[in-house]
N, C-alpha and C. Protein backbone atom coordinates (compact mmCIF):
# COMPACT_ATOMS: atom_id res chain seq x y z
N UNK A 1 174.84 134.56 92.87
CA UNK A 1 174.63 133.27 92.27
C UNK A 1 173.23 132.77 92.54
N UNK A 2 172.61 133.48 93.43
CA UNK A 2 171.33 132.91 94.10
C UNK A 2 169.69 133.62 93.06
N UNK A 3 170.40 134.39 92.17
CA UNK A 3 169.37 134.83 91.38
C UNK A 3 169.49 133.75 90.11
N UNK A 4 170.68 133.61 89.59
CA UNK A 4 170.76 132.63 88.37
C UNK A 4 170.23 131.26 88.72
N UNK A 5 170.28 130.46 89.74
CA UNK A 5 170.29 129.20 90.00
C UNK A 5 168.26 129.52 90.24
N UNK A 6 167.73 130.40 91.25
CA UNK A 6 166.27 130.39 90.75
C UNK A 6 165.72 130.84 89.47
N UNK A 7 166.82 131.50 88.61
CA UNK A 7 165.92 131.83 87.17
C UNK A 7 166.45 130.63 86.19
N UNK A 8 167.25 129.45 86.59
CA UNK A 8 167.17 128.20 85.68
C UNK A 8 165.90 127.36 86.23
N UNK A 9 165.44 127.46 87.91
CA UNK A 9 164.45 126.49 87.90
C UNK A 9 163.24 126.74 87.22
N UNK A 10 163.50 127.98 87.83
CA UNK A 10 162.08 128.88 87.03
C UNK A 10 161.77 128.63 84.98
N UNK A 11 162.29 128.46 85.00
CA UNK A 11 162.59 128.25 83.23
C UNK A 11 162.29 126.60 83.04
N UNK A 12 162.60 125.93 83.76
CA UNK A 12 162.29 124.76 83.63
C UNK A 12 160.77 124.56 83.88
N UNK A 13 160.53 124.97 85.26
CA UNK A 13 159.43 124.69 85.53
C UNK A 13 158.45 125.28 84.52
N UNK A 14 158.47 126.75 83.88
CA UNK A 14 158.35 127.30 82.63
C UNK A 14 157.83 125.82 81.38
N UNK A 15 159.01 125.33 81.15
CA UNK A 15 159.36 124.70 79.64
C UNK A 15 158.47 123.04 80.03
N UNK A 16 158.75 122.77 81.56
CA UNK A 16 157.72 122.16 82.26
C UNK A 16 156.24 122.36 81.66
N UNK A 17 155.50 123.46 81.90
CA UNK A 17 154.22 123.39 82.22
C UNK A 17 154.12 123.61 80.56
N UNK A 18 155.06 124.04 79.84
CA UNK A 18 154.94 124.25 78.58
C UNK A 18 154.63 123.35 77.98
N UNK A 19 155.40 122.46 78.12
CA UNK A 19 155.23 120.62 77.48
C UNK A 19 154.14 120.33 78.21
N UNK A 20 153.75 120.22 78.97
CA UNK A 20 152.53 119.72 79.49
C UNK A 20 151.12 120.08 78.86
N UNK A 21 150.99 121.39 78.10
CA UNK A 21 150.22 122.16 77.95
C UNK A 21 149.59 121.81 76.42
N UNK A 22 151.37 121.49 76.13
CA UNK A 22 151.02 121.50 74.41
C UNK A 22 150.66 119.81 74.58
N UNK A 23 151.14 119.03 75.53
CA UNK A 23 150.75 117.68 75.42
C UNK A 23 149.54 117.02 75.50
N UNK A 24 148.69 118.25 76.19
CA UNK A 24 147.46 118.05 76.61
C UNK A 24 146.92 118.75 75.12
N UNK A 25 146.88 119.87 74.72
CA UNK A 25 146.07 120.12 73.36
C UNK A 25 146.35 119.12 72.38
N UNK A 26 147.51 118.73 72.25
CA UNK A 26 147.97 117.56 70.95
C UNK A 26 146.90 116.61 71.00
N UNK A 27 146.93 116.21 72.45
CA UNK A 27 145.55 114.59 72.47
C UNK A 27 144.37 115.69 72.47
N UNK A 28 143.67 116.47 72.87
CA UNK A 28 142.27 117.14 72.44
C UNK A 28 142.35 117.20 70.97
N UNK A 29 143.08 117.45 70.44
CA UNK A 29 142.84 117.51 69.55
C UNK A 29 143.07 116.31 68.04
N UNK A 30 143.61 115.15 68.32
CA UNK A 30 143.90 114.31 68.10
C UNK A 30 142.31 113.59 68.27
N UNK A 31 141.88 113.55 69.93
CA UNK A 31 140.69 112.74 69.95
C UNK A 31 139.88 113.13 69.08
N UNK A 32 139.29 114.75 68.99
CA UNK A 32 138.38 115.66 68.67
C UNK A 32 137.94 114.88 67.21
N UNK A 33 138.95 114.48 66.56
CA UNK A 33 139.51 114.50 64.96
C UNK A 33 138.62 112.87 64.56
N UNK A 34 138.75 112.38 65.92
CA UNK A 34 138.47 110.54 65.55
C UNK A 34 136.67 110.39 65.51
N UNK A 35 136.51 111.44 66.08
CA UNK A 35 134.42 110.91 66.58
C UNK A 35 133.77 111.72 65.59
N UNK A 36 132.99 111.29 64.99
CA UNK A 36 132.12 111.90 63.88
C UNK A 36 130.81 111.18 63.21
N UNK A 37 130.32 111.50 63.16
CA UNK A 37 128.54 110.29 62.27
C UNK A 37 128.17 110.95 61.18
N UNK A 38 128.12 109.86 60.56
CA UNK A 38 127.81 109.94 58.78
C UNK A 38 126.09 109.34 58.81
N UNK A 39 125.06 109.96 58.09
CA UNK A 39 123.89 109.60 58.07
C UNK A 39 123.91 108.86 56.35
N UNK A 40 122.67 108.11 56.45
CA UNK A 40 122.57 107.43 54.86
C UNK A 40 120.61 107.54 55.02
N UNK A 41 120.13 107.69 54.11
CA UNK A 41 118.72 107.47 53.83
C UNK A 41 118.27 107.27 52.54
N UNK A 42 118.28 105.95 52.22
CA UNK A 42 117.98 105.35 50.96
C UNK A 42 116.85 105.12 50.73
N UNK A 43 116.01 105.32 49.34
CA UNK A 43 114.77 105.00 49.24
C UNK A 43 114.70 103.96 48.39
N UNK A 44 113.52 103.16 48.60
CA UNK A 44 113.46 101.90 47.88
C UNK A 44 112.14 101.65 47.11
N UNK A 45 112.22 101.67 45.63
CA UNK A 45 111.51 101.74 44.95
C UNK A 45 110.54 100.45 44.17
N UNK A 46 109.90 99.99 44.88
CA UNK A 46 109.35 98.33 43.90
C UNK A 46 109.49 98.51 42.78
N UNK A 47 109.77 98.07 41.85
CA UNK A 47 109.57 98.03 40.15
C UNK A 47 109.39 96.60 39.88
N UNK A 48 109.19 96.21 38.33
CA UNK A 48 108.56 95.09 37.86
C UNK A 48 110.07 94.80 37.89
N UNK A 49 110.62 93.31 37.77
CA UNK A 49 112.28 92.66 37.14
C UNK A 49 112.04 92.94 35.65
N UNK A 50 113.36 93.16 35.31
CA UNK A 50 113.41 93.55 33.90
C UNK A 50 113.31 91.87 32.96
N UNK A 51 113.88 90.77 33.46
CA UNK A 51 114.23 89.28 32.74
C UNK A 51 113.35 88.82 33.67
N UNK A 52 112.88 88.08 32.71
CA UNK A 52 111.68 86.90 33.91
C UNK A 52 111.05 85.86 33.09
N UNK A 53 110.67 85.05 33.46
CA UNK A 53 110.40 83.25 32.74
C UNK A 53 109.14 83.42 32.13
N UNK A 54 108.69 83.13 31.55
CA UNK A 54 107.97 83.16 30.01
C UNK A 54 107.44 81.38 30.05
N UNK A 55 106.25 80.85 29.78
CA UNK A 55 106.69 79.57 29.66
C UNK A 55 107.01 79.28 27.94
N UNK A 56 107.60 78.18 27.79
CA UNK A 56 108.44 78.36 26.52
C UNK A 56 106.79 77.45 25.66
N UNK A 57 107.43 76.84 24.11
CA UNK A 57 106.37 76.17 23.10
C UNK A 57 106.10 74.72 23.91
N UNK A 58 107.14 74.24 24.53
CA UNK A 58 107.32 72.98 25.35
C UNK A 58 106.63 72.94 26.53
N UNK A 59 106.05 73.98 26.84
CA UNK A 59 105.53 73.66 28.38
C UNK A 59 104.67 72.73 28.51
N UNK A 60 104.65 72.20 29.78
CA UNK A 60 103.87 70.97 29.62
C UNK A 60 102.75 71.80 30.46
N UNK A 61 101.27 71.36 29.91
CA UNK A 61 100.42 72.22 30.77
C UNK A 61 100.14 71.66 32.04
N UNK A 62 100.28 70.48 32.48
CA UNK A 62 100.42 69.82 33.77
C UNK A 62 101.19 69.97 34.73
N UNK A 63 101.92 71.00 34.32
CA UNK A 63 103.04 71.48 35.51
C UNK A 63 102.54 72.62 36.28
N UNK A 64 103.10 73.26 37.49
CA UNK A 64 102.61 74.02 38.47
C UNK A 64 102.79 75.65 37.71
N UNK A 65 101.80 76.27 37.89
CA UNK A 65 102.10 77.23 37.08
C UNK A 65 102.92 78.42 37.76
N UNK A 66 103.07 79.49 36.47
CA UNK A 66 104.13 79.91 36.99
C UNK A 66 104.03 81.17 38.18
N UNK A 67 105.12 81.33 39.15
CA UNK A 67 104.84 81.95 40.30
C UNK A 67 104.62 83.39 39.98
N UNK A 68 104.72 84.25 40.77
CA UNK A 68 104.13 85.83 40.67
C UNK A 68 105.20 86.34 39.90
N UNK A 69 104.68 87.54 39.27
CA UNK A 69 106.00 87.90 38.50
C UNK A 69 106.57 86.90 37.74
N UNK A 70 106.28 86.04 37.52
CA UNK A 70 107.26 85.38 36.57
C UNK A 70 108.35 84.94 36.84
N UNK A 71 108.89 85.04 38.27
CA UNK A 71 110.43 85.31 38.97
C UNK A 71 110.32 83.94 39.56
N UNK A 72 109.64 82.52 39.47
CA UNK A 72 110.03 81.76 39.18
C UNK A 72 109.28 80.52 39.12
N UNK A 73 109.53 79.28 39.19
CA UNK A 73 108.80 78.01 38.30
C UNK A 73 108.78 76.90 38.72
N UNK A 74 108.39 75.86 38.68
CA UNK A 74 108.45 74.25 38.85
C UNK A 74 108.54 73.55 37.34
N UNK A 75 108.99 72.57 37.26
CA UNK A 75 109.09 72.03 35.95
C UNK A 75 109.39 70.51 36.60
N UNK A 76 108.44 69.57 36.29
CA UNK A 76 108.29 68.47 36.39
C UNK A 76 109.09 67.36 35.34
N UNK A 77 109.82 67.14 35.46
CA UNK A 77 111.10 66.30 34.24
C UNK A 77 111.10 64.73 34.41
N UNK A 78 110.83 64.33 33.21
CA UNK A 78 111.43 62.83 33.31
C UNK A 78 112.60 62.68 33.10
N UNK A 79 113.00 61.25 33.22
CA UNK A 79 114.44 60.64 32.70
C UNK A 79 114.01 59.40 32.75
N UNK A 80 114.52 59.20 31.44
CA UNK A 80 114.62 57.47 30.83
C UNK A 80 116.00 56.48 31.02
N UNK A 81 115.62 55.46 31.67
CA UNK A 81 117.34 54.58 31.71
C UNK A 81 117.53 54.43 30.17
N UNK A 82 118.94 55.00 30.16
CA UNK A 82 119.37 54.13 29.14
C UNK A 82 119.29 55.61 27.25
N UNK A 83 118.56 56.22 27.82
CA UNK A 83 118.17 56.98 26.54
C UNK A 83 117.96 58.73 26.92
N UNK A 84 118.65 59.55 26.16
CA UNK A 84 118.46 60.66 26.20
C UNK A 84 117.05 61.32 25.96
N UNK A 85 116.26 62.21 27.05
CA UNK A 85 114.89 62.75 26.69
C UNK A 85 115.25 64.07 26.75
N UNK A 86 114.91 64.68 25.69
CA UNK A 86 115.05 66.25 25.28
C UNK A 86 114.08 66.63 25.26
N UNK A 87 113.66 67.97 26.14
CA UNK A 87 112.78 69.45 26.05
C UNK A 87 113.27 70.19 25.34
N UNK A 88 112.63 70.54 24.06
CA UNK A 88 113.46 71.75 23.57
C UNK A 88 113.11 73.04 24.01
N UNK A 89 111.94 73.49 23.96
CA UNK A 89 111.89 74.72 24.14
C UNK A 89 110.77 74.94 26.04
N UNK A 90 111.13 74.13 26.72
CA UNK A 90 109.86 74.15 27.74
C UNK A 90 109.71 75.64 28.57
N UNK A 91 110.88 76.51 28.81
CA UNK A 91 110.84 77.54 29.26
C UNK A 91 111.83 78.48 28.61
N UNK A 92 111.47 80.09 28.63
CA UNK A 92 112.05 81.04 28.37
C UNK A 92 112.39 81.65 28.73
N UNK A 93 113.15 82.86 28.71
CA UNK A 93 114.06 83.94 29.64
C UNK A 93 113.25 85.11 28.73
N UNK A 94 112.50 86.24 29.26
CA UNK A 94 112.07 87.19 28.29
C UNK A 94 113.25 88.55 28.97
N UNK A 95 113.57 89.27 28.10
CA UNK A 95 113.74 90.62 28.75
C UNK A 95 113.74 91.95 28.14
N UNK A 96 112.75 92.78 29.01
CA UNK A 96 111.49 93.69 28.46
C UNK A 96 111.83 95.14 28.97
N UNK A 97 113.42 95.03 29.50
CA UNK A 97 113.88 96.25 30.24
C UNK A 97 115.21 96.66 29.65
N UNK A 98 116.25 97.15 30.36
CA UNK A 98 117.10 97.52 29.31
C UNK A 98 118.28 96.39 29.60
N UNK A 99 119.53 96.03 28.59
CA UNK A 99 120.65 95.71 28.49
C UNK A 99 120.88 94.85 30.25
N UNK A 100 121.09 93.58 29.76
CA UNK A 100 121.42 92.78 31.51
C UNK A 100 122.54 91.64 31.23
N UNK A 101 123.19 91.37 32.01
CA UNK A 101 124.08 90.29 32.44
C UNK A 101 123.13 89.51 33.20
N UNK A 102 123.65 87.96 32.53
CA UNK A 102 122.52 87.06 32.89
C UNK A 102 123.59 85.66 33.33
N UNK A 103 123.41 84.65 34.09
CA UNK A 103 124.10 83.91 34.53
C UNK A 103 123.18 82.48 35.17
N UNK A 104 123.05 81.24 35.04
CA UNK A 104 122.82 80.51 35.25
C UNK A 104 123.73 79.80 36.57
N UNK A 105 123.00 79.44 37.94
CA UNK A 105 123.94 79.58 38.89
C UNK A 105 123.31 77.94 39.52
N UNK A 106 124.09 76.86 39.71
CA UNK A 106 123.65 75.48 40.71
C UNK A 106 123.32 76.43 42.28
N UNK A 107 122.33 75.96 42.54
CA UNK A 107 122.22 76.46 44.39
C UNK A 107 122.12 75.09 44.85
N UNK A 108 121.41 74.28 44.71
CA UNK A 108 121.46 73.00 45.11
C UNK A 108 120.63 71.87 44.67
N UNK A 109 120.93 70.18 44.59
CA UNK A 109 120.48 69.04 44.44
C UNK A 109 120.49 67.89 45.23
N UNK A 110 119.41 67.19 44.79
CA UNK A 110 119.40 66.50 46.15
C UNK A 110 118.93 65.15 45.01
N UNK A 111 119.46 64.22 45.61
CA UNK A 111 119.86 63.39 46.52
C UNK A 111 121.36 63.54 46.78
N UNK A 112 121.61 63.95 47.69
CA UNK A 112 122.77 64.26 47.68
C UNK A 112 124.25 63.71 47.58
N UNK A 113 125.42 64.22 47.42
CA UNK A 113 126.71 63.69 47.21
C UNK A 113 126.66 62.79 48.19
N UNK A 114 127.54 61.41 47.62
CA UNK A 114 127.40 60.26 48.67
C UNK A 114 126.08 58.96 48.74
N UNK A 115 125.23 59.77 48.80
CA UNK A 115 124.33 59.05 48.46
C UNK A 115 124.28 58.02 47.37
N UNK A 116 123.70 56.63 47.54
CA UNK A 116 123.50 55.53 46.33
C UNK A 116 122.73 55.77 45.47
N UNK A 117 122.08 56.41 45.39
CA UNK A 117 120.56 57.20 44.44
C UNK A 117 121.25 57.85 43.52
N UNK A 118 121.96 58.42 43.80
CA UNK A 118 123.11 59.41 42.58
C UNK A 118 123.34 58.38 41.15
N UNK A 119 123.73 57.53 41.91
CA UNK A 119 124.22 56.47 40.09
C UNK A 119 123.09 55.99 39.48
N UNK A 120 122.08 56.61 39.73
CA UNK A 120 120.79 56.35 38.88
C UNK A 120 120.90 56.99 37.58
N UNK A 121 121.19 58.16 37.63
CA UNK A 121 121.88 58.89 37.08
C UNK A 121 122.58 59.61 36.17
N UNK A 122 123.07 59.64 34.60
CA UNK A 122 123.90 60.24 34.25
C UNK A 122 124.44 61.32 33.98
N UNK A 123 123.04 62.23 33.39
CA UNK A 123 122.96 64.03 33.65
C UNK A 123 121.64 64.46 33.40
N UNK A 124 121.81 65.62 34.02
CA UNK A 124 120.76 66.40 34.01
C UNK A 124 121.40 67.56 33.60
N UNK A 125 121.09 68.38 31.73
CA UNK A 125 121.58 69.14 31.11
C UNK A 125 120.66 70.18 30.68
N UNK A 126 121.20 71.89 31.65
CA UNK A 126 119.84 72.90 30.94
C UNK A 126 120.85 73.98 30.15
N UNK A 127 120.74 74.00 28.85
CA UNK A 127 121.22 75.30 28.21
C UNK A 127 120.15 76.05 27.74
N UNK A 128 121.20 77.14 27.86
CA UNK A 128 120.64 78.35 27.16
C UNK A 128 121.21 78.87 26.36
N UNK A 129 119.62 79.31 25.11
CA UNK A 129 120.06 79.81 23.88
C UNK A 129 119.38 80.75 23.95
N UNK A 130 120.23 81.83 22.48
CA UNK A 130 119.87 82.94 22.18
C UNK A 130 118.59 83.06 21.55
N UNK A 131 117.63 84.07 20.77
CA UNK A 131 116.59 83.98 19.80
C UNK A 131 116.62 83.38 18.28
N UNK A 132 118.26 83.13 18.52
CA UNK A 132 119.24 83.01 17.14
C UNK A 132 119.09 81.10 17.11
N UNK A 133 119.62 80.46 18.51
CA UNK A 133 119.54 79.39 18.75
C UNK A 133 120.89 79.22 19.26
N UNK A 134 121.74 80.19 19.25
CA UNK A 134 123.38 79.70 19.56
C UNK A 134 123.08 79.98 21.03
N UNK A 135 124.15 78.71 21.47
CA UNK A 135 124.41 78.23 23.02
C UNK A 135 124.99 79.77 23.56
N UNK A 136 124.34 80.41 24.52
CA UNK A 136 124.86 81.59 25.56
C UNK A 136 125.68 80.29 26.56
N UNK A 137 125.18 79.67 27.45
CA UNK A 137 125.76 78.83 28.30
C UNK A 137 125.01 77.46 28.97
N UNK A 138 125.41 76.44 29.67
CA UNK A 138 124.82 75.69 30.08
C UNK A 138 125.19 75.03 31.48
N UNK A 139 124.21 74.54 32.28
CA UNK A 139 124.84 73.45 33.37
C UNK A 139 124.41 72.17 33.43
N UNK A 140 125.61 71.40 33.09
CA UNK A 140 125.58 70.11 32.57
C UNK A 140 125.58 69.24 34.06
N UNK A 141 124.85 68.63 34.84
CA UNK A 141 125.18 68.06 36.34
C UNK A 141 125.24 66.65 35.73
N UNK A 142 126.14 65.89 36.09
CA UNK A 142 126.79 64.47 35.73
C UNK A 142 127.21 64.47 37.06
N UNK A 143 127.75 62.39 36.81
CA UNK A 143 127.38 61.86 38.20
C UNK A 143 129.03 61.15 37.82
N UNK A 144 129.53 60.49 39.03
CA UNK A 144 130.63 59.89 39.07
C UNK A 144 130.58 58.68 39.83
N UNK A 145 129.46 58.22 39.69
CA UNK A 145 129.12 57.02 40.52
C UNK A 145 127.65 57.65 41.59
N UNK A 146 128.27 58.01 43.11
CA UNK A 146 127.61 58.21 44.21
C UNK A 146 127.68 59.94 44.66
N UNK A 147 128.41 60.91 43.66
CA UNK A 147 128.75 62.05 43.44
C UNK A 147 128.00 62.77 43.01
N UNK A 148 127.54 63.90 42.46
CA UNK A 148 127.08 64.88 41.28
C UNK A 148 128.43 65.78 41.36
N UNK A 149 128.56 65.97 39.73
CA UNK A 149 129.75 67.12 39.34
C UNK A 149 129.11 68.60 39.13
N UNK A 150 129.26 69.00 39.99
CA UNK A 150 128.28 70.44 39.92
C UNK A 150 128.93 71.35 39.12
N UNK A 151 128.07 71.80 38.06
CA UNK A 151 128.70 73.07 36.68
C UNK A 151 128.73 74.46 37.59
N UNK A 152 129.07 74.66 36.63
CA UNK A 152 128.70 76.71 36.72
C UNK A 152 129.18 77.14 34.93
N UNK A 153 128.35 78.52 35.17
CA UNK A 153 128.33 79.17 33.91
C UNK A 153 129.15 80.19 34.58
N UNK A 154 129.38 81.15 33.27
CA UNK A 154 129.80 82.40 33.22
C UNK A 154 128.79 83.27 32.54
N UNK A 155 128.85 84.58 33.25
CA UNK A 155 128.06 85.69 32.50
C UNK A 155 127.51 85.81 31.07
N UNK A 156 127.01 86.16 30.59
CA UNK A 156 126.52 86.27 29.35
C UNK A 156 125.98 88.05 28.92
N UNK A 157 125.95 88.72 28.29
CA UNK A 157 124.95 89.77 28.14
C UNK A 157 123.61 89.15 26.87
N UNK A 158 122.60 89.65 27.92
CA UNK A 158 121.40 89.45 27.12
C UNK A 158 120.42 91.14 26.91
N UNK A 159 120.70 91.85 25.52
CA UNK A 159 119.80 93.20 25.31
C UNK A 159 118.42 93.26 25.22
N UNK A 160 118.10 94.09 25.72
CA UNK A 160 116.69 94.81 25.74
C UNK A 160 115.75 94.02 24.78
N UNK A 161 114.54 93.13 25.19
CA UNK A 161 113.39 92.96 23.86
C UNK A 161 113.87 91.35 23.46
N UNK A 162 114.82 90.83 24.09
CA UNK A 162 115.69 89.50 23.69
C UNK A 162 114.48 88.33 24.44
N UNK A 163 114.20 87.71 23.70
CA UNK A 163 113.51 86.08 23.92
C UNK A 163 114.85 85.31 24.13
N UNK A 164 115.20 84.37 25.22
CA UNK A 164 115.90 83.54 25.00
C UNK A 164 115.18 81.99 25.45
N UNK A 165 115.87 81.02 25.39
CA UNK A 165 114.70 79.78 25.36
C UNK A 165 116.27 78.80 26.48
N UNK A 166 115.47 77.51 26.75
CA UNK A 166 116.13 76.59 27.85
C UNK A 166 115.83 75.14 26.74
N UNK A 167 116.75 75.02 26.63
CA UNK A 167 116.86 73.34 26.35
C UNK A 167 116.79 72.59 26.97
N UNK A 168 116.61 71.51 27.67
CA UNK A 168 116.72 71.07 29.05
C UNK A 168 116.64 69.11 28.46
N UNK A 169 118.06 68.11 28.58
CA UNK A 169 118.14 66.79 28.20
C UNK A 169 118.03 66.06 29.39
N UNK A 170 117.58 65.15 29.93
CA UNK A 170 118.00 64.22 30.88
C UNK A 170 118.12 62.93 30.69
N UNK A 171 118.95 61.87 31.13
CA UNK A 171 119.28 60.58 31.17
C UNK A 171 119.72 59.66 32.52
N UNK A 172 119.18 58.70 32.60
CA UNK A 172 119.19 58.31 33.55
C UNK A 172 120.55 56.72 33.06
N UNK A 173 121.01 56.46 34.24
CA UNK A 173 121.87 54.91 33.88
C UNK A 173 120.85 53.97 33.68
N UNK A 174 121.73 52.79 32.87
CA UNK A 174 121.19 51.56 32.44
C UNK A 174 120.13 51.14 33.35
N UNK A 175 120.39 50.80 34.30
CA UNK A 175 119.97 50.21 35.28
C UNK A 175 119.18 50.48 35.80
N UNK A 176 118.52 51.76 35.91
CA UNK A 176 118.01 52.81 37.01
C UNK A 176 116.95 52.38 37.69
N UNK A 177 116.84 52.52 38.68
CA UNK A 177 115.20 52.08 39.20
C UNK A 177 114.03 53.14 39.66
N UNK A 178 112.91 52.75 39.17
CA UNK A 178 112.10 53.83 39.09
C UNK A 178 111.65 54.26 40.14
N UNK A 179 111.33 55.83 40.10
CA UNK A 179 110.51 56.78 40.51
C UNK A 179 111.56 57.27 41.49
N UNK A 180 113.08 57.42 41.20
CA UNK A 180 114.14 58.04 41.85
C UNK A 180 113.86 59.13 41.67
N UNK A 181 114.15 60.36 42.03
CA UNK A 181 114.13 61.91 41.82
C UNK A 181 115.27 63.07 42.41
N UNK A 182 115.56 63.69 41.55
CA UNK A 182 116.72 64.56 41.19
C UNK A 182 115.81 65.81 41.70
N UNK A 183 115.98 66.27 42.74
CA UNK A 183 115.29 67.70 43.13
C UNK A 183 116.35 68.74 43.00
N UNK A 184 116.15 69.76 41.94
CA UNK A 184 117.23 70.64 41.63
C UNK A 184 117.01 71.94 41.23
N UNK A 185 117.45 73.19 42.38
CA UNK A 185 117.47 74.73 42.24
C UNK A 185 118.28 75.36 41.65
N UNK A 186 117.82 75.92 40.70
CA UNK A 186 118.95 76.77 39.93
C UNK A 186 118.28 78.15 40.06
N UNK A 187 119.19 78.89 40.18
CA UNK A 187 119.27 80.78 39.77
C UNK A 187 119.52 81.29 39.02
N UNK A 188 118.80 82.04 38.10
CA UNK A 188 119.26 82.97 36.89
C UNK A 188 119.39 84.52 37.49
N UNK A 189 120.61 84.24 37.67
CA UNK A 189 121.17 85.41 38.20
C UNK A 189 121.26 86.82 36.96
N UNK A 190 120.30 88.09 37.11
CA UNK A 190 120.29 89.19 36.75
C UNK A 190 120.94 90.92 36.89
N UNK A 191 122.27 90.69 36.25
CA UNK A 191 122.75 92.22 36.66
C UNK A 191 122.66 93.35 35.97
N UNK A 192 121.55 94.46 36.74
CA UNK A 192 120.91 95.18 34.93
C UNK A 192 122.43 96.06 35.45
């Protein structure tokens, strides 16, 4: 009986070191599987922007001219109490590259929400048209008293060789008192 009872320990201790063995390769090889490095080396090429500002038939020549590249502008605007003043054509969108999604985007205005200066006020309206003259899109900023209602557009596609132009209305309330000012950044957002 003394041979069977050491050839069960023996077998254990066996099936023992067995499991142990394979338990230990399972995690080597499990870890092995997790660590690895991926390289990236991108090159970056300057090119000219394909859409870029043009000054339009409206420009006023007293305004700051336009920045490098064309990529972007100052435009000095009145507003009258009481009466709508229209720019028709003061700036343009040219694009001299291929096929783009184009988007008119609010980044920010100031005097800001809350503020009493706001109800001076009633809008400040810039669309954009095609070479055709039909409305692509616009952002209309209107006031609610001491508020601004901030727009947004949606995408547009504008093709290759396309002139497009900016309408741009402003009005101020009845009342308004002078030499208030509406300081306002917009983005023409470009996805060739």
């Amino acid at each position: 009986m003394k041979i069977g009872s050491d050839d069960g320990k023996t077998k254990r201790k066996v099936l023992r070191l067995l499991c142990f063995l394979l338990s230990g390769l399972l995690v080597m090889t499990v870890s092995g599987a997790v660590y690895y490095s991926m390289t990236m080396q991108p090159s970056v090429t300057i090119t000219a922007p394909i859409v870029a500002f043009k000054k339009g038939d409206d420009w006023d020549s007293d305004w700051d001219p336009m920045g490098t590249n064309n990529t972007w502008c100052r435009l000095a605007l009145k507003a009258y109490p009481n009466a709508t003043l229209t720019y028709d054509e003061p700036l343009n969108l040219t694009n001299t590259g291929t096929t783009a999604t184009i988007t008119l985007r609010a980044i920010s205005i100031s005097p800001i929400n809350g503020s009493a200066a706001v109800s001076n006020f009633t809008f400040i309206n810039f669309t954009l048209h095609d070479q055709t003259g039909a409305i692509k899109g616009s952002l209309n900023y209107t006031t609610n008293g001491n508020d601004w209602i901030i727009p947004s557009m949606g995408p547009v596609t504008m093709i290759a060789g396309d002139e497009w132009y900016i309408t741009i209305q402003t009005k101020a309330a009845a009342g308004a008192q002078a030499n208030v000012e509406a300081d306002i950044v917009i983005a023409v957002d470009v996805q060739e």
